[in-house]
N, C-alpha and C. Protein backbone atom coordinates (compact mmCIF):
# COMPACT_ATOMS: atom_id res chain seq x y z
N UNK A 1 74.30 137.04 97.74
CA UNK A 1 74.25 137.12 96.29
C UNK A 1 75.62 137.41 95.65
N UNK A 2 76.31 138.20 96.54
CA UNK A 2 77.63 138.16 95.62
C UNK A 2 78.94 137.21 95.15
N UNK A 3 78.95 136.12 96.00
CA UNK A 3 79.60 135.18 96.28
C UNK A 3 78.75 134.22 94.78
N UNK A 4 77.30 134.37 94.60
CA UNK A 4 77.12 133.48 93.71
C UNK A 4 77.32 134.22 92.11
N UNK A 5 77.36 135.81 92.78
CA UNK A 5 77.74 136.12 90.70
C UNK A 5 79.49 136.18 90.52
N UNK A 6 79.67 136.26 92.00
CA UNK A 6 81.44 135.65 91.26
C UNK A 6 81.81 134.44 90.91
N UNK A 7 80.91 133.40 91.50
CA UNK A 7 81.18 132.39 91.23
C UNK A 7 80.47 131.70 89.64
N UNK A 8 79.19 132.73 89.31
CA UNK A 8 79.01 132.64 87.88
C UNK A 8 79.98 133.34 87.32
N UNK A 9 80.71 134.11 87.32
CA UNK A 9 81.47 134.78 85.99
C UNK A 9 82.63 134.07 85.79
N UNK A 10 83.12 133.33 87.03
CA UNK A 10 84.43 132.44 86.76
C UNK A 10 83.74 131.59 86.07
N UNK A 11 82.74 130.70 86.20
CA UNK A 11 82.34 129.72 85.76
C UNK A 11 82.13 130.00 84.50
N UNK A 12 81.72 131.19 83.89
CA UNK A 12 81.42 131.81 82.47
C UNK A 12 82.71 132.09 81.71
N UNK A 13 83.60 132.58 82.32
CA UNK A 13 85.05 132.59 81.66
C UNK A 13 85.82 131.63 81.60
N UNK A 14 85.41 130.62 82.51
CA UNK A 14 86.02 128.83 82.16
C UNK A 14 86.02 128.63 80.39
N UNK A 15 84.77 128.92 79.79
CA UNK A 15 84.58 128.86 78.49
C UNK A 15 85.32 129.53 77.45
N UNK A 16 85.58 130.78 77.61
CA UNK A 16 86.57 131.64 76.65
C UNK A 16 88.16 131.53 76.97
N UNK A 17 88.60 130.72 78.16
CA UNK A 17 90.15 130.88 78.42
C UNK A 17 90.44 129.37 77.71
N UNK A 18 89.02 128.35 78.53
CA UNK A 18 89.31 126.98 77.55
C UNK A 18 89.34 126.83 76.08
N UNK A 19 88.48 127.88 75.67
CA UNK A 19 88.98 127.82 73.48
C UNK A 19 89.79 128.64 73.33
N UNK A 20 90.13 130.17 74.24
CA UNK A 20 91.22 130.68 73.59
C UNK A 20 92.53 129.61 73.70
N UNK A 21 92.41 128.88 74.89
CA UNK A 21 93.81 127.92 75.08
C UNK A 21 93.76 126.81 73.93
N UNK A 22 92.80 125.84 73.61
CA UNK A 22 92.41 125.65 72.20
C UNK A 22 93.28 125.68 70.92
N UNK A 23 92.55 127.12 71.14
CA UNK A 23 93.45 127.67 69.76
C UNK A 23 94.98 127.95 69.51
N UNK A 24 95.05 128.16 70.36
CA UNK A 24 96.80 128.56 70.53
C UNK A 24 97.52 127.03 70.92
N UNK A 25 97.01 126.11 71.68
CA UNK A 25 97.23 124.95 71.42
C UNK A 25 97.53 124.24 69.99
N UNK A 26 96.31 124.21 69.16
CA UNK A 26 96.30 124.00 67.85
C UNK A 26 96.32 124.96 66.37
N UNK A 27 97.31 126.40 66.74
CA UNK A 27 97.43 127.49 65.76
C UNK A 27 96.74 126.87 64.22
N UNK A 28 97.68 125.67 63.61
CA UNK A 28 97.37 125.96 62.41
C UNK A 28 96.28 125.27 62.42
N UNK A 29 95.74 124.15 62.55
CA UNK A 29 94.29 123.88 62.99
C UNK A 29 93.19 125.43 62.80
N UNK A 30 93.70 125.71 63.77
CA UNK A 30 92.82 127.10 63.95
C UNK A 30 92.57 128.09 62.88
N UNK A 31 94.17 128.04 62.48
CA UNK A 31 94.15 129.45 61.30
C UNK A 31 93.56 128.40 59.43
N UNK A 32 93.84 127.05 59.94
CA UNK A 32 93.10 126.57 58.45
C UNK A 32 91.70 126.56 58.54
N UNK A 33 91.01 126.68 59.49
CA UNK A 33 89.52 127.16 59.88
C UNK A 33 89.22 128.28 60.08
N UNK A 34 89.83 129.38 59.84
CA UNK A 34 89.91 130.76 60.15
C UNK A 34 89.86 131.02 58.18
N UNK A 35 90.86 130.45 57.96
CA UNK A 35 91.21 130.78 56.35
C UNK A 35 90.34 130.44 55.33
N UNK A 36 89.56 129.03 55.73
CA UNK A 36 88.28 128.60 55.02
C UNK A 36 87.76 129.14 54.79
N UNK A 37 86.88 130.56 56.06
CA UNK A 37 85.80 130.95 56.46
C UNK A 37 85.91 132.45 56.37
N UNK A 38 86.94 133.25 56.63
CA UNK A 38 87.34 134.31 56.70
C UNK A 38 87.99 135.05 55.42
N UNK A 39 87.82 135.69 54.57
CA UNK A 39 88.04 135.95 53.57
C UNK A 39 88.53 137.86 53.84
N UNK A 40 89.69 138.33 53.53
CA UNK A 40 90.52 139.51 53.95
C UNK A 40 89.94 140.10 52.78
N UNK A 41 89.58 141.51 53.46
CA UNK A 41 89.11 142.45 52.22
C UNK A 41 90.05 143.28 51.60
N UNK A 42 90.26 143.27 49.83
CA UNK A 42 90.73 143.85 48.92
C UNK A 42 91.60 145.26 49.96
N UNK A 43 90.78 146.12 50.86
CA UNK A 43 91.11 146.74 51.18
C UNK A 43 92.10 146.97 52.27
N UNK A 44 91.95 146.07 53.12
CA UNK A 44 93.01 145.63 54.19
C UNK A 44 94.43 144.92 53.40
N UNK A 45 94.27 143.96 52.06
CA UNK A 45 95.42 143.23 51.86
C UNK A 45 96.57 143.97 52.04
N UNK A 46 96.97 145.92 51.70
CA UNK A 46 98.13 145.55 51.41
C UNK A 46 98.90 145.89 53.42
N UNK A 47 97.33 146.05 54.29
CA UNK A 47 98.31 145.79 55.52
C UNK A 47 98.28 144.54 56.10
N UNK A 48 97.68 143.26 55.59
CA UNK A 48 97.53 142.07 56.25
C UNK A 48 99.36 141.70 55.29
N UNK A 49 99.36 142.18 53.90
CA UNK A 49 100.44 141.98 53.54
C UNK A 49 102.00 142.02 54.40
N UNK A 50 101.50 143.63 54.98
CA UNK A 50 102.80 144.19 55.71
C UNK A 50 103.18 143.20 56.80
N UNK A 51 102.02 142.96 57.78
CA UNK A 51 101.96 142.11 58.99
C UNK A 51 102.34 140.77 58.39
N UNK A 52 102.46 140.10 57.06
CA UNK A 52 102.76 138.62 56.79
C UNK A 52 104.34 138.98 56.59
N UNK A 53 104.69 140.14 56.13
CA UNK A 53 106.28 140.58 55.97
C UNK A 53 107.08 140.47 56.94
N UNK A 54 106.72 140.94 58.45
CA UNK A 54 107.23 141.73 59.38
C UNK A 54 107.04 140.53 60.32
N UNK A 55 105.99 139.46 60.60
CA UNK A 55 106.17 138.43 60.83
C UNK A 55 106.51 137.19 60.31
N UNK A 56 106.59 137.22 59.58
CA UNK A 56 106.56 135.63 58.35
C UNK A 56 105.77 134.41 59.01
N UNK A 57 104.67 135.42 59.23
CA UNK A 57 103.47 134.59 59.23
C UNK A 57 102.27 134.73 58.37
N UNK A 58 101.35 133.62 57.67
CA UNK A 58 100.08 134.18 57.44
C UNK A 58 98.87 134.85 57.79
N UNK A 59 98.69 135.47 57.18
CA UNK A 59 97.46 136.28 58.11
C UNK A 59 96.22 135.65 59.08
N UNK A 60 96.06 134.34 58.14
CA UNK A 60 95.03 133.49 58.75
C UNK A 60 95.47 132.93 60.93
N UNK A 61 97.22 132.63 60.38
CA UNK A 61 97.79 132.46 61.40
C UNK A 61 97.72 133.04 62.69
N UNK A 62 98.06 134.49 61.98
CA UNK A 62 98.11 135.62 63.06
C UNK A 62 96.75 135.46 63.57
N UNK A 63 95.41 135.31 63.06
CA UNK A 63 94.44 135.48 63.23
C UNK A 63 94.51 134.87 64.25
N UNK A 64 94.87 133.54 64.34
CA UNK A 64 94.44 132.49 65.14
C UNK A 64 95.28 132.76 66.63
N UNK A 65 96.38 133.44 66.42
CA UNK A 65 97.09 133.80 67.72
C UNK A 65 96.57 134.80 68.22
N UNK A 66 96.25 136.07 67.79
CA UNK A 66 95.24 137.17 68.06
C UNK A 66 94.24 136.75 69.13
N UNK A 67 93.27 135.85 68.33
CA UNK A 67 91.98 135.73 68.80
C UNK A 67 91.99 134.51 69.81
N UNK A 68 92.89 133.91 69.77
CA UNK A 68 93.55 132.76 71.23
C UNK A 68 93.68 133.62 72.27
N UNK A 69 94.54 134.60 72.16
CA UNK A 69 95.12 135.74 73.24
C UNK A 69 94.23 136.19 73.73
N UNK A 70 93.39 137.15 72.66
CA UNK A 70 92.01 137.47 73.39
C UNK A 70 91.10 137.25 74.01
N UNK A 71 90.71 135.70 73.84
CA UNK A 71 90.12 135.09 74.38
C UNK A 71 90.37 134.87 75.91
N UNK A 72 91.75 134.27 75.84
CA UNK A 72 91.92 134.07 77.38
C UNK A 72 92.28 135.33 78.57
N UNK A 73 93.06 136.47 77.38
CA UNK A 73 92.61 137.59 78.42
C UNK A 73 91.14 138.04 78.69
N UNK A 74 90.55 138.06 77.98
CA UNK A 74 89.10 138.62 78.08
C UNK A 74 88.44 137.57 79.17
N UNK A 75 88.29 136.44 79.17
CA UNK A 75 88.18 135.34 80.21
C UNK A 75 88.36 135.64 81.30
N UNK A 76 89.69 136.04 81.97
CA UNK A 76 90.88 136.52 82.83
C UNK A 76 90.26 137.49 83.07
N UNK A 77 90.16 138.30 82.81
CA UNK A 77 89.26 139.50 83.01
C UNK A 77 88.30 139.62 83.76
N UNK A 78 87.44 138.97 83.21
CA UNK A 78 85.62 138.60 83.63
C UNK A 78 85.56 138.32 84.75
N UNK A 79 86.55 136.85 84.56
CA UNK A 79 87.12 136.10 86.29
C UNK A 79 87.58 136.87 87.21
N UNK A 80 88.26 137.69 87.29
CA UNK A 80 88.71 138.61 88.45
C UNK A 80 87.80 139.92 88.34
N UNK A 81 87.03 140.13 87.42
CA UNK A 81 86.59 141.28 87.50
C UNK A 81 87.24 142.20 87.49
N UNK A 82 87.88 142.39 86.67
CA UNK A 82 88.95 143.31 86.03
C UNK A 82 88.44 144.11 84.74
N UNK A 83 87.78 145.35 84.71
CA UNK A 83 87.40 145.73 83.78
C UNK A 83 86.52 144.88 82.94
N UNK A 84 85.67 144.33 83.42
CA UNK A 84 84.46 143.19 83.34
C UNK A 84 83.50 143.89 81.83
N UNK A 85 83.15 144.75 81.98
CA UNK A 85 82.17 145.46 81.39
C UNK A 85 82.64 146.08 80.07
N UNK A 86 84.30 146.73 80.00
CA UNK A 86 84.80 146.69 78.77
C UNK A 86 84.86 144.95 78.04
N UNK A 87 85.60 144.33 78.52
CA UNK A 87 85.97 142.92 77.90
C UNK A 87 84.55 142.22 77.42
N UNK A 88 83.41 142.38 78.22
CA UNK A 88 82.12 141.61 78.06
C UNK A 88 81.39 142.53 76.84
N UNK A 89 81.81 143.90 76.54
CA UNK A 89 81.89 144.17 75.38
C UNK A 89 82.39 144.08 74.16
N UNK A 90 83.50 143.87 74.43
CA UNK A 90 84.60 143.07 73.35
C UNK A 90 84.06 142.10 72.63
N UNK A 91 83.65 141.17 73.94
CA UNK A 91 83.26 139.89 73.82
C UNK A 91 82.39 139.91 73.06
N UNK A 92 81.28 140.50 73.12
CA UNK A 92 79.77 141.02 72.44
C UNK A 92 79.83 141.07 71.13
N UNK A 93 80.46 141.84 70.68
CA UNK A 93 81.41 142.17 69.04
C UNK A 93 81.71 140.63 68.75
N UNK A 94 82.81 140.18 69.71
CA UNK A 94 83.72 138.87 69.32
C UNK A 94 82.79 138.12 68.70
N UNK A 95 81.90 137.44 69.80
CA UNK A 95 80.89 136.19 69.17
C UNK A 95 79.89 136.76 68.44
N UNK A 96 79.41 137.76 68.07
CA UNK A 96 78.43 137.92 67.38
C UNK A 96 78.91 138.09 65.35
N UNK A 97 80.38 138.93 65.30
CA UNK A 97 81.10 138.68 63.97
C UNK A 97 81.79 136.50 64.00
N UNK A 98 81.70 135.82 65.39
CA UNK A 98 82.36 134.79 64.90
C UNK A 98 80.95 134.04 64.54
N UNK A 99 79.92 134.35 65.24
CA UNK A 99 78.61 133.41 64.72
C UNK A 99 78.13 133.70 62.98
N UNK A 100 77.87 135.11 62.71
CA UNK A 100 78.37 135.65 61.77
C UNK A 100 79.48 134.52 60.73
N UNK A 101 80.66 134.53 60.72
CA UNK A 101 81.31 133.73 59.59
C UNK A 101 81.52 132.59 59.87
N UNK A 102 81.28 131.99 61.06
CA UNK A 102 81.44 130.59 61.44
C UNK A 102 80.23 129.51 61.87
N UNK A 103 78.79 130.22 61.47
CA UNK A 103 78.00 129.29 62.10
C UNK A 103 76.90 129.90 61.27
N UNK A 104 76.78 129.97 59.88
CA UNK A 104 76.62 130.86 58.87
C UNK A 104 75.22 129.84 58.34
N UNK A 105 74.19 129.24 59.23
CA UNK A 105 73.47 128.50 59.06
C UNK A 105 72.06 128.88 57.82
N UNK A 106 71.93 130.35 57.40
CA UNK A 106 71.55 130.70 56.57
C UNK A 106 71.45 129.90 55.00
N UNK A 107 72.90 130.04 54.97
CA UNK A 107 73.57 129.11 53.98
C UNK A 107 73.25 127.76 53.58
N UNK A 108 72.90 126.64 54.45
CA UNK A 108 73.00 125.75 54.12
C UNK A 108 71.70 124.85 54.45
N UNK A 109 71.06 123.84 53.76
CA UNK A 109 70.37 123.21 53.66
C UNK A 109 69.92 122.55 55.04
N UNK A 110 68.28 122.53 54.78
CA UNK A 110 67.91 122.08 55.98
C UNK A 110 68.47 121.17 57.10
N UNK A 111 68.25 119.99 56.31
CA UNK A 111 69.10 118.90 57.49
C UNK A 111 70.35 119.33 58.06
N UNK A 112 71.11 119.85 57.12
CA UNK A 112 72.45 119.80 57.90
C UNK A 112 72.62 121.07 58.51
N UNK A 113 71.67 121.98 58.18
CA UNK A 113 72.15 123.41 58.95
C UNK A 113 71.61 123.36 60.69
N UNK A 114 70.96 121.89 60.94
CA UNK A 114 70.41 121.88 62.35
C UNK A 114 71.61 121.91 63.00
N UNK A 115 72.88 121.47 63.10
CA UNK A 115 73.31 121.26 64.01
C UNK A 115 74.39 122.90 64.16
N UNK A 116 74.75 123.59 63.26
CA UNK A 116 75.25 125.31 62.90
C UNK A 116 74.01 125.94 64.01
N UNK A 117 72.89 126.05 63.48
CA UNK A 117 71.32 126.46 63.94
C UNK A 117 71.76 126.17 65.53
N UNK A 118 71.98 125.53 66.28
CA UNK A 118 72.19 125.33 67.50
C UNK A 118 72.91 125.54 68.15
N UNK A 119 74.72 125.72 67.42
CA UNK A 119 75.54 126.71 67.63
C UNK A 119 75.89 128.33 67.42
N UNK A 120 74.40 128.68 66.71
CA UNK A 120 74.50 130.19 66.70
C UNK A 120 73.56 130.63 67.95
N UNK A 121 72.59 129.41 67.95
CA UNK A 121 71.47 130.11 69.17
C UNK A 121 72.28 129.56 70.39
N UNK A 122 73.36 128.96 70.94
CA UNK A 122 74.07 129.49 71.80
C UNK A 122 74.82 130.35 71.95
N UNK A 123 75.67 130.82 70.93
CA UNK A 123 76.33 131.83 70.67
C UNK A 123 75.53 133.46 71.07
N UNK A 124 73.96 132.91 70.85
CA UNK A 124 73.54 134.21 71.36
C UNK A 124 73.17 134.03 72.89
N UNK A 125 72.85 133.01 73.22
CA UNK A 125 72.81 132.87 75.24
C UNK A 125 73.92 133.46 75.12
N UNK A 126 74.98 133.38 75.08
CA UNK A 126 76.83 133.75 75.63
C UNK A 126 76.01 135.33 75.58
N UNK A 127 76.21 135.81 74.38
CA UNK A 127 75.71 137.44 74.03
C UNK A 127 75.21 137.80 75.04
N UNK A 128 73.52 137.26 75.53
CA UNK A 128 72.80 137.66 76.43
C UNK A 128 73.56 137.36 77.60
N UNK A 129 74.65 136.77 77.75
CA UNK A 129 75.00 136.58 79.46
C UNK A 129 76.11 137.95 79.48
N UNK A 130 76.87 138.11 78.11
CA UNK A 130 77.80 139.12 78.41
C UNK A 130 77.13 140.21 78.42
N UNK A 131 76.07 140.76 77.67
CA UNK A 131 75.36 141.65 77.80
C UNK A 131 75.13 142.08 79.52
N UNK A 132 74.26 140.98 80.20
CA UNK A 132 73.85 140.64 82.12
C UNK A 132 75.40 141.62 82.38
N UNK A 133 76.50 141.12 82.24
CA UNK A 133 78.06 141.18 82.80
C UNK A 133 78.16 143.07 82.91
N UNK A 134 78.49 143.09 80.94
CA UNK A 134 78.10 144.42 80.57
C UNK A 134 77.51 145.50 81.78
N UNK A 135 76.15 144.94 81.60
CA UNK A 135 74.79 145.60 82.25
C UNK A 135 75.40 146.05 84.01
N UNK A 136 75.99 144.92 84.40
CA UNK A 136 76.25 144.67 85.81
C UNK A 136 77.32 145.19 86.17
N UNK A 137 78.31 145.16 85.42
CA UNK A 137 79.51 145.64 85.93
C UNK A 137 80.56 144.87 86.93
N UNK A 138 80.50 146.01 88.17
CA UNK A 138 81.77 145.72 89.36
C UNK A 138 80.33 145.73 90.34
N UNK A 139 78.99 146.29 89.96
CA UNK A 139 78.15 146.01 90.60
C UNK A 139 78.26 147.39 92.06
N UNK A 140 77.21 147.64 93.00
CA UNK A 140 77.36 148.75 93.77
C UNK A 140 78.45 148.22 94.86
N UNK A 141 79.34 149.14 95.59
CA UNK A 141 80.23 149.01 96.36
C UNK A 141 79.51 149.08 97.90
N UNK A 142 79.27 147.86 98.30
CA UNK A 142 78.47 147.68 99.80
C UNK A 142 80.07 148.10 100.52
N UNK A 143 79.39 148.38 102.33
CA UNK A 143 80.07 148.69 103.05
C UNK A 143 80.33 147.28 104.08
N UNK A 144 79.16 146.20 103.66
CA UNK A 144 79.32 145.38 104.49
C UNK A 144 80.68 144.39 103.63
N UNK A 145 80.78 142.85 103.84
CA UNK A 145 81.44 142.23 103.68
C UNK A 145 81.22 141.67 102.49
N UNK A 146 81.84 141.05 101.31
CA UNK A 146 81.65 140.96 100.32
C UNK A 146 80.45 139.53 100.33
N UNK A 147 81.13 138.82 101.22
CA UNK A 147 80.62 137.33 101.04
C UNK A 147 80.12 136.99 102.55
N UNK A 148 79.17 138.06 103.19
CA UNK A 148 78.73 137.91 104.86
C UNK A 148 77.06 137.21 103.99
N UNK A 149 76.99 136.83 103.29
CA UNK A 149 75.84 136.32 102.70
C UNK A 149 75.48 134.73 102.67
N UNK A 150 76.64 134.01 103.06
CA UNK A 150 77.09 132.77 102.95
C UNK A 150 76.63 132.32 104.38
């Protein structure tokens, strides 16, 4: 059994290193779909301000480099099992605020909200698998061989 949940969690972090790479591939792509959708609260402006000063970047931008980074560390993570259970929490937060402003199917009219509707109810499989991760951890420390199961 253990040989097959390492080989699910790489296979599960294939997904978050391939869009964080994505995004950082295509920054402004990213951050003009970030900026559409994402709207900075009155209360944060005057430090999203500071951070557009200190980088001379937009905030939307930064966003998009942020959440690229994260992605593929958090991925990286999972995959080696490296603090699995923090990151698959992260993660938890991550997709559930991005289904939240990006797949906002509430909003919009029947016909066309089917195909949003199908990207939030995957968005929650991911949830329920990071949750499993979460739940599971590094898993109990056997004395036998990791992979004498094969």
């Amino acid at each position: 059994m253990p040989a097959l949940i390492t080989f699910g969690r790489i296979l599960f972090a294939v997904l978050f290193i391939y869009t964080g790479a994505t995004k950082l591939f295509g920054i402004q792509a990213t951050a003009d779909f970030i900026a559409a959708k994402v709207a900075i609260p009155a209360m944060l402006a005057p430090y999203t301000a500071q951070l557009e000063t200190m980088t001379g970047m937009p905030t939307p931008q930064l966003l998009a480099i942020v959440v690229g980074g994260f992605e593929i560390l958090a991925g990286l993570m999972i995959a080696v099992n490296f603090l699995a259970r923090f990151f698959a929490i992260l993660l938890i937060i991550f997709v559930l605020a991005a289904t939240f402003y990006f797949h906002d199917f509430w909003n919009q009219s029947a016909p066309e909200n089917a195909r949003t509707l199908i990207d939030a109810l995957k968005n929650l499989s991911i949830v329920g698998a990071l949750f499993m991760i979460a739940g599971h951890g590094r898993g109990p420390q056997n004395t036998e061989p990791a992979y004498g199961d094969m």
